[in-house]
N, C-alpha and C. Protein backbone atom coordinates (compact mmCIF):
# COMPACT_ATOMS: atom_id res chain seq x y z
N UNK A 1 225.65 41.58 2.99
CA UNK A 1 226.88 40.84 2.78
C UNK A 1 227.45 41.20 1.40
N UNK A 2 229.08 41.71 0.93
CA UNK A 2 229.35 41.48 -0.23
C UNK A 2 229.69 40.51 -0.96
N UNK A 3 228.98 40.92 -2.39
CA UNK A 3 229.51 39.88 -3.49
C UNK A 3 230.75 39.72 -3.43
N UNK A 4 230.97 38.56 -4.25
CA UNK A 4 232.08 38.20 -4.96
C UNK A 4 232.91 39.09 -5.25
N UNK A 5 231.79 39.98 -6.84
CA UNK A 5 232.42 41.02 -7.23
C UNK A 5 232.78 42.06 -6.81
N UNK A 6 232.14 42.32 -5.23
CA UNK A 6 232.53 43.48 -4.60
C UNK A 6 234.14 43.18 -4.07
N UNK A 7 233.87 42.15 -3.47
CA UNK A 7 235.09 41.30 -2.82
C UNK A 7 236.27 41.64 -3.95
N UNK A 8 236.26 41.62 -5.15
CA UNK A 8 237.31 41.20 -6.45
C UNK A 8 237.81 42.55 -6.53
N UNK A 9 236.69 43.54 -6.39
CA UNK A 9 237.01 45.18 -6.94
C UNK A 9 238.40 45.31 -5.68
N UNK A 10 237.52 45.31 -4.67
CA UNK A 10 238.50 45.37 -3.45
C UNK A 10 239.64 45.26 -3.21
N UNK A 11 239.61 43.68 -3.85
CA UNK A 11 241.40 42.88 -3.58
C UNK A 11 241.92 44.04 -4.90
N UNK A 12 241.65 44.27 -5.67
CA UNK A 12 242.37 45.03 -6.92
C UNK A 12 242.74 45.87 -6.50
N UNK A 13 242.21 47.23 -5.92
CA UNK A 13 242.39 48.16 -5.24
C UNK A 13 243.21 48.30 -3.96
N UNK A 14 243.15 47.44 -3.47
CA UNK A 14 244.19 47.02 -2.41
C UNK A 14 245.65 47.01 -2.57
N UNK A 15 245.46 46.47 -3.62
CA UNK A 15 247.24 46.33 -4.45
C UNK A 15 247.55 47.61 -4.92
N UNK A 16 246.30 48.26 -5.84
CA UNK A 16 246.57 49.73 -6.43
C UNK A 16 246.91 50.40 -5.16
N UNK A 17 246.19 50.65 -4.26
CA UNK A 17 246.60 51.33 -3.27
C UNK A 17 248.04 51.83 -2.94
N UNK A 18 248.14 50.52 -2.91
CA UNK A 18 249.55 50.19 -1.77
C UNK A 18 250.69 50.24 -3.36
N UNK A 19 250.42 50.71 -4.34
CA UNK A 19 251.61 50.80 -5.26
C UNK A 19 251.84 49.41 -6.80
N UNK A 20 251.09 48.63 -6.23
CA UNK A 20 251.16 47.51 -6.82
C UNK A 20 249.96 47.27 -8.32
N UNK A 21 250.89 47.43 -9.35
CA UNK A 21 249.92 47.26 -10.43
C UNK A 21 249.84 46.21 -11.85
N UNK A 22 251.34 44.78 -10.60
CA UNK A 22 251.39 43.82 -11.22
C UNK A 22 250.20 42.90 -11.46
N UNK A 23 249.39 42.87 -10.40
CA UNK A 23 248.87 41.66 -10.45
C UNK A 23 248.05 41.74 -11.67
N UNK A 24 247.79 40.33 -12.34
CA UNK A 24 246.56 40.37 -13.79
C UNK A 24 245.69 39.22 -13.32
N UNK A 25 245.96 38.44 -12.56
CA UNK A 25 244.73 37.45 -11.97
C UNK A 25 243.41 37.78 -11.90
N UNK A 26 242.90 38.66 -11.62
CA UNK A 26 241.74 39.27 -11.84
C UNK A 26 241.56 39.47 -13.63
N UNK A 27 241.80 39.60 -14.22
CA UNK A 27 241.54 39.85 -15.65
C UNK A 27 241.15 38.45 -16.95
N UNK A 28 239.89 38.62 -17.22
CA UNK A 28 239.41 37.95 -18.24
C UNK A 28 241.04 38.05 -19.18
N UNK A 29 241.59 36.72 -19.82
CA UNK A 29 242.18 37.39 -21.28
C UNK A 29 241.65 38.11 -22.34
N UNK A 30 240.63 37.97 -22.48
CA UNK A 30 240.22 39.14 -23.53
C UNK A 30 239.75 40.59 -23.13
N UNK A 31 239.89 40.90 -21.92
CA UNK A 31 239.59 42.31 -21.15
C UNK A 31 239.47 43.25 -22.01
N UNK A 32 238.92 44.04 -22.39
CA UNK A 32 238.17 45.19 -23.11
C UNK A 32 238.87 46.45 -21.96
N UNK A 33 239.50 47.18 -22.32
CA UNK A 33 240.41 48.32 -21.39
C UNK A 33 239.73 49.31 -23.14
N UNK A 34 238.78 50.37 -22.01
CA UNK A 34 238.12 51.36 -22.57
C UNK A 34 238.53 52.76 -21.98
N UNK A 35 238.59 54.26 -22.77
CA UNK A 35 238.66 55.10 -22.34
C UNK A 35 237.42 55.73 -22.30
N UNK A 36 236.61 56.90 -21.47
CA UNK A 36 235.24 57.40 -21.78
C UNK A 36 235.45 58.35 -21.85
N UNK A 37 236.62 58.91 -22.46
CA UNK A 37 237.17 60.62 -22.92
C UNK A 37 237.87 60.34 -24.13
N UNK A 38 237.20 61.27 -25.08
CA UNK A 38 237.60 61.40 -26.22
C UNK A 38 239.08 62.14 -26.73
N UNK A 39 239.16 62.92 -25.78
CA UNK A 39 240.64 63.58 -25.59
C UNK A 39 241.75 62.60 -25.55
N UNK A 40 241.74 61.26 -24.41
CA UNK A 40 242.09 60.56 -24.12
C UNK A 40 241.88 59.13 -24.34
N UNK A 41 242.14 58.86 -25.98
CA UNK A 41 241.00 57.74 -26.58
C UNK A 41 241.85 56.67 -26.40
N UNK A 42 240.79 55.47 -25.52
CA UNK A 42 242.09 54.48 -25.30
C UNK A 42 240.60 52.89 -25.73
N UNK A 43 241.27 52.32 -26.61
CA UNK A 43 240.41 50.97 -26.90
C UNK A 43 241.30 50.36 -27.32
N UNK A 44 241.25 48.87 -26.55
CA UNK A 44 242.66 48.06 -25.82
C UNK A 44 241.27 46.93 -25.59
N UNK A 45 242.25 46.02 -26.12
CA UNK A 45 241.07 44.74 -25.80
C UNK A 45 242.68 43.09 -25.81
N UNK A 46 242.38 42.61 -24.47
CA UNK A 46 243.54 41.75 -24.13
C UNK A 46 244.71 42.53 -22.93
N UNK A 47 244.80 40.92 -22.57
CA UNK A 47 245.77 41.46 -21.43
C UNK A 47 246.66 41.87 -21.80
N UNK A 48 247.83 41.79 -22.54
CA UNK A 48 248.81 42.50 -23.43
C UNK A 48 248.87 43.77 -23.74
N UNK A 49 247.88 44.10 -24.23
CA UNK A 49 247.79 45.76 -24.49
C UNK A 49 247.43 46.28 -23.05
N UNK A 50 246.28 45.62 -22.08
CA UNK A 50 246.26 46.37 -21.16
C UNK A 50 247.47 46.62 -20.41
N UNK A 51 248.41 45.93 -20.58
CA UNK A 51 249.32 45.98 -19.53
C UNK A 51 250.46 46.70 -20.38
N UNK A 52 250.63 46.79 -21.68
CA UNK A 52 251.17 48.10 -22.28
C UNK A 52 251.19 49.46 -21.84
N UNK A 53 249.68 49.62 -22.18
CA UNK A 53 249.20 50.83 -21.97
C UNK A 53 249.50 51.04 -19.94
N UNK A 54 249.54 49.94 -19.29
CA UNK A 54 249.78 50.57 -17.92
C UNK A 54 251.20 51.03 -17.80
N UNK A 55 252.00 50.43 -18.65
CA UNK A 55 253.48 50.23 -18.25
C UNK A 55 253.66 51.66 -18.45
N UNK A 56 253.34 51.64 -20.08
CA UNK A 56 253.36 53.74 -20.32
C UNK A 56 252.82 54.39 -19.62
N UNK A 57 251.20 54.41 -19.21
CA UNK A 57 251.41 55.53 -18.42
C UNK A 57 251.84 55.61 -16.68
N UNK A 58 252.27 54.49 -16.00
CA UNK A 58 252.91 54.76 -14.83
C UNK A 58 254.55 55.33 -15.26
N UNK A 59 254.93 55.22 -16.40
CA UNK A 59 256.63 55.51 -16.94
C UNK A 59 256.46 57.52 -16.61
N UNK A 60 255.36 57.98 -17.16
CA UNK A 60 254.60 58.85 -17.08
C UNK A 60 254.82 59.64 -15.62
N UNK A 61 255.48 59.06 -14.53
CA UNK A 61 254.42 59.29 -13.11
C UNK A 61 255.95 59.13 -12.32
N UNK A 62 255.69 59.83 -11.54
CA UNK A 62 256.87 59.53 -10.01
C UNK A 62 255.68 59.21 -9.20
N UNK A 63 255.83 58.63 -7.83
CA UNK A 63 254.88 58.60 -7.13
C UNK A 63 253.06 58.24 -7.72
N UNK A 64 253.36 57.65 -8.96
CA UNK A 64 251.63 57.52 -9.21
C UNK A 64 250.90 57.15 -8.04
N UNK A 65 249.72 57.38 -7.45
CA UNK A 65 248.64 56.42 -6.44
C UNK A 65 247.42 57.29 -7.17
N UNK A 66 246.85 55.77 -6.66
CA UNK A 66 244.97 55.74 -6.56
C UNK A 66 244.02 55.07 -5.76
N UNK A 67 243.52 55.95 -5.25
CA UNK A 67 243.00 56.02 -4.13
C UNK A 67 241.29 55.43 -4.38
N UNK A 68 240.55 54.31 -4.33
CA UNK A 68 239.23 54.39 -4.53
C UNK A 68 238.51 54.66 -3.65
N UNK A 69 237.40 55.59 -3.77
CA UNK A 69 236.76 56.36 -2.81
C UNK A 69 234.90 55.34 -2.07
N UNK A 70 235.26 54.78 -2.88
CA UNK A 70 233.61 54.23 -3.07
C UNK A 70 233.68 52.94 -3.77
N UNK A 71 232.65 51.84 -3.46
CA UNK A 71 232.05 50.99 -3.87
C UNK A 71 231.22 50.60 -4.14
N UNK A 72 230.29 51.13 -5.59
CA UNK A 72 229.06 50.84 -5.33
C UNK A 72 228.38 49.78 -7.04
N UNK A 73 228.13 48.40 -5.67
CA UNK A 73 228.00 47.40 -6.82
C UNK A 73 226.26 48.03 -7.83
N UNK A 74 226.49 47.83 -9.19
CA UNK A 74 225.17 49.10 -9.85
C UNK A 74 224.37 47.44 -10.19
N UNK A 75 224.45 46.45 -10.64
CA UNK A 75 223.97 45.30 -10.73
C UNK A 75 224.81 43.88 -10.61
N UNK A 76 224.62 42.77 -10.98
CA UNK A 76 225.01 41.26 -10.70
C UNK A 76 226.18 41.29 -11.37
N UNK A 77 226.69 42.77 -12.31
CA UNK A 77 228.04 42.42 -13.13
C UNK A 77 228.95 43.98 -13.43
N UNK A 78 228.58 44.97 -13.16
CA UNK A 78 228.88 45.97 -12.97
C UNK A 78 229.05 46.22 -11.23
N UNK A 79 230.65 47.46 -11.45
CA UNK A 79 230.82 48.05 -10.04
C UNK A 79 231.42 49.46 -10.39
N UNK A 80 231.03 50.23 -9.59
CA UNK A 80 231.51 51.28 -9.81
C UNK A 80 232.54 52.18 -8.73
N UNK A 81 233.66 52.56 -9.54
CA UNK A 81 234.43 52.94 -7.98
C UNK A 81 234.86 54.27 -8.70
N UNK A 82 234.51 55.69 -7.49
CA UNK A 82 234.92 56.73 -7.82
C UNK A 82 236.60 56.16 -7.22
N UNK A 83 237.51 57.32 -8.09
CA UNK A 83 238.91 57.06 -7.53
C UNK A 83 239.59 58.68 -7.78
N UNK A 84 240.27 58.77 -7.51
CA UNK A 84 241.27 59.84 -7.39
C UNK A 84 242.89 59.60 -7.86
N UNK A 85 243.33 59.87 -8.27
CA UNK A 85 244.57 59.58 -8.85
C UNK A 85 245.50 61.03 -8.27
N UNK A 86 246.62 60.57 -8.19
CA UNK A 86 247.70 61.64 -7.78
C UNK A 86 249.11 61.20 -7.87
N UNK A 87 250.19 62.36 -8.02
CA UNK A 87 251.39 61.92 -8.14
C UNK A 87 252.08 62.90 -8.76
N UNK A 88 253.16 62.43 -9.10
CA UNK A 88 254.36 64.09 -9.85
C UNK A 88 254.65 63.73 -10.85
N UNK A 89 254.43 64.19 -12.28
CA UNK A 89 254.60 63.92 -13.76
C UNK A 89 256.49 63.90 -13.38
N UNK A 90 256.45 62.98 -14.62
CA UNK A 90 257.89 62.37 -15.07
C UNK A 90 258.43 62.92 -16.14
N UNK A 91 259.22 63.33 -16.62
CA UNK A 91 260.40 63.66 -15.81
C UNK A 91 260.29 65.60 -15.08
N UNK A 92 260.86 65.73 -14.17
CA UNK A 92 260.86 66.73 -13.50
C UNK A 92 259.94 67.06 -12.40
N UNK A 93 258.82 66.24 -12.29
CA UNK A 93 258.29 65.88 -10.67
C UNK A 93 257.10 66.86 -10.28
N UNK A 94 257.10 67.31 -11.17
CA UNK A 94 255.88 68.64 -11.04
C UNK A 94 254.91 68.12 -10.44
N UNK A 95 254.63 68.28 -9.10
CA UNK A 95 252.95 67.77 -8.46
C UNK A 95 252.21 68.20 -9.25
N UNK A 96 251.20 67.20 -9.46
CA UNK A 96 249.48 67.45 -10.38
C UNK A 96 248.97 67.23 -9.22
N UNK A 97 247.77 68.25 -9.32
CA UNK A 97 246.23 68.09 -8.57
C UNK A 97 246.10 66.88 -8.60
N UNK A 98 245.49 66.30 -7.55
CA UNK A 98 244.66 64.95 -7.33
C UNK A 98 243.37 65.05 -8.33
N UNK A 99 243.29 63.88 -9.30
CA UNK A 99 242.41 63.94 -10.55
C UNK A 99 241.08 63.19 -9.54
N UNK A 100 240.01 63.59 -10.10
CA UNK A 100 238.80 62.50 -9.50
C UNK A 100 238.04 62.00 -10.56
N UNK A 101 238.21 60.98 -10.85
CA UNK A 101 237.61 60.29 -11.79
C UNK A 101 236.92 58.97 -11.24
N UNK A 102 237.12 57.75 -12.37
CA UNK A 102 236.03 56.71 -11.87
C UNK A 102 236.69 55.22 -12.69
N UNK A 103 236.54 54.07 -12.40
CA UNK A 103 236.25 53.20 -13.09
C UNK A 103 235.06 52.49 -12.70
N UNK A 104 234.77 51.86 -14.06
CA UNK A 104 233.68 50.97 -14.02
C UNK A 104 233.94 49.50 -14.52
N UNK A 105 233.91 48.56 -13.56
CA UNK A 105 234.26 47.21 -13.96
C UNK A 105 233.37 46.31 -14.45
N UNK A 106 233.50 45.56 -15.10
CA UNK A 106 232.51 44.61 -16.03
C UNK A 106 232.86 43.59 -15.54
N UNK A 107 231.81 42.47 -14.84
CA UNK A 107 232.46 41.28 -14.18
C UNK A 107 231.71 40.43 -14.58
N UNK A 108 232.33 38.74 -14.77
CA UNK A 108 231.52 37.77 -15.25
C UNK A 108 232.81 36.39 -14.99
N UNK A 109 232.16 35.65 -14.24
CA UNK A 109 232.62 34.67 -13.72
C UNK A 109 233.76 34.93 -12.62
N UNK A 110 233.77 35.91 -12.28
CA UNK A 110 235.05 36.26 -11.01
C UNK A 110 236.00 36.49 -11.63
N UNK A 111 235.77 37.39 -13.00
CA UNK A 111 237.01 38.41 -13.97
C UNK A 111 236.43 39.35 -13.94
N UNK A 112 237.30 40.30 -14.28
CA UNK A 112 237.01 41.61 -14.82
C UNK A 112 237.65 41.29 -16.74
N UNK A 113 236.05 41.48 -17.27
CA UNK A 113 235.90 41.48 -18.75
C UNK A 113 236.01 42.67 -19.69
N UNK A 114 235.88 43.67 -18.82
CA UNK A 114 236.03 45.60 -19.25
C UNK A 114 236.36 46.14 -18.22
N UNK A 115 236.73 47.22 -18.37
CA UNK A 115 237.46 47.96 -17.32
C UNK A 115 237.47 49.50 -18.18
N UNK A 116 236.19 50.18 -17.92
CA UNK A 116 236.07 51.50 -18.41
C UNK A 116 236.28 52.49 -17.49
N UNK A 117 237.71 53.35 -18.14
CA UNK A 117 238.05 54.55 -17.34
C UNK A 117 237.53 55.80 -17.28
N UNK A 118 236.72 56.42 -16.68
CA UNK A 118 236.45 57.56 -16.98
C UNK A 118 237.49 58.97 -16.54
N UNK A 119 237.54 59.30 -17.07
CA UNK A 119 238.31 60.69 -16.36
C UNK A 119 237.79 61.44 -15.71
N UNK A 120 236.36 61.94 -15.55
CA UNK A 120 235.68 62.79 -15.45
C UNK A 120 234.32 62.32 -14.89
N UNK A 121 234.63 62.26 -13.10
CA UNK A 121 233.72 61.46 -12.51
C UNK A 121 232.33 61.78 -12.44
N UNK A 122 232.04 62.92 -12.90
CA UNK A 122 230.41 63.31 -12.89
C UNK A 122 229.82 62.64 -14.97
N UNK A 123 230.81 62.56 -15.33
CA UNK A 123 230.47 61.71 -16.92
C UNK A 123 230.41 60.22 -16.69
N UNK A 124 230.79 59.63 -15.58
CA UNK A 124 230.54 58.39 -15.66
C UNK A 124 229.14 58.54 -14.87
N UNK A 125 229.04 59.51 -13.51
CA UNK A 125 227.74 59.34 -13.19
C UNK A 125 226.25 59.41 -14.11
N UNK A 126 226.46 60.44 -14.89
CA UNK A 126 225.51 61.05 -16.23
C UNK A 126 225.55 59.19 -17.16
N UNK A 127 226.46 59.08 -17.37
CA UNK A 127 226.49 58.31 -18.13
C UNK A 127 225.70 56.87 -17.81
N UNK A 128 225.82 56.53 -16.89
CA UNK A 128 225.48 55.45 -16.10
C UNK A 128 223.76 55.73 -15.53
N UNK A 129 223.55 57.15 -15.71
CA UNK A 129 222.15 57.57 -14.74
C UNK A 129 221.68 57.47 -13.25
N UNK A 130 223.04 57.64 -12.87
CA UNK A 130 222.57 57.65 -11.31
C UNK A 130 223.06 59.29 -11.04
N UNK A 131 222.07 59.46 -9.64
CA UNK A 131 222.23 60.96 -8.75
C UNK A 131 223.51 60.84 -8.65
N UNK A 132 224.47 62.18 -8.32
CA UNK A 132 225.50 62.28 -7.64
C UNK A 132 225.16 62.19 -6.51
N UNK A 133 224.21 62.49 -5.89
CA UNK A 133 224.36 62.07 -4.13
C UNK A 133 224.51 60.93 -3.89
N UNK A 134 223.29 60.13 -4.39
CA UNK A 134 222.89 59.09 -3.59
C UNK A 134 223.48 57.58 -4.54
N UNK A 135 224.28 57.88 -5.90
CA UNK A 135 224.48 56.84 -6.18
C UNK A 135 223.56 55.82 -6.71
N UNK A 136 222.20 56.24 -6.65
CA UNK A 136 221.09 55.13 -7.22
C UNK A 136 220.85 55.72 -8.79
């Protein structure tokens, strides 16, 4: 049966899916919005900035989507979802490759308290210590 928190990742993704990247109900106010690429250094703590930093980079995007590929709860407060991102940079529409990356959600009381992005979905696996196959 899924958790809660599996349940929470879900409804989030559901909305991302389908285009939608209003909702903040899910979000602790003090949310910790982390980057795990140094290229791409993002440390953002509060709903305010997180939702800054989204506004810019969907401004970024024609067509942004993200797609999560996987659900795999790693303990009682962590989840991990490979995702894929795709869409046509702004302005002039240029299709980008579909990116495969990852987030990792930090959950505690039926929020998300962190929300670490990785870019680079085999660095969150390394990072975390699980196989790429099997996810354990």
């Amino acid at each position: 049966m899924p958790s809660s928190n599996l349940d929470l990742v879900h409804s989030i993704f559901a909305d991302w899916e389908q285009g939608d990247f209003s909702s903040t109900d899910w979000t602790h106010p003090e949310i910790e919005y982390v980057s795990a690429d140094p290229l791409l250094p993002l440390d953002r703590v509060g709903l305010a900035e997180m939702a800054k930093v989204w506004r810019n980079w969907l401004r970024a995007w024609k067509d942004f989507h993200v797609d999560g590929e996987e659900y795999r709860e790693l303990d009682g407060e962590r989840v991990l979802v490979p995702v894929r991102y795709s869409g046509r940079g702004n302005p002039g529409g240029m299709q980008v490759e579909p990116m495969e990356a990852a987030c990792l959600f930090h959950l505690c009381d039926g929020k998300v308290v962190k929300l670490i992005l990785y870019w680079d979905r085999d660095q969150a696996v390394a990072d975390l210590g699980l196989t790429p196959d099997t996810g354990t």
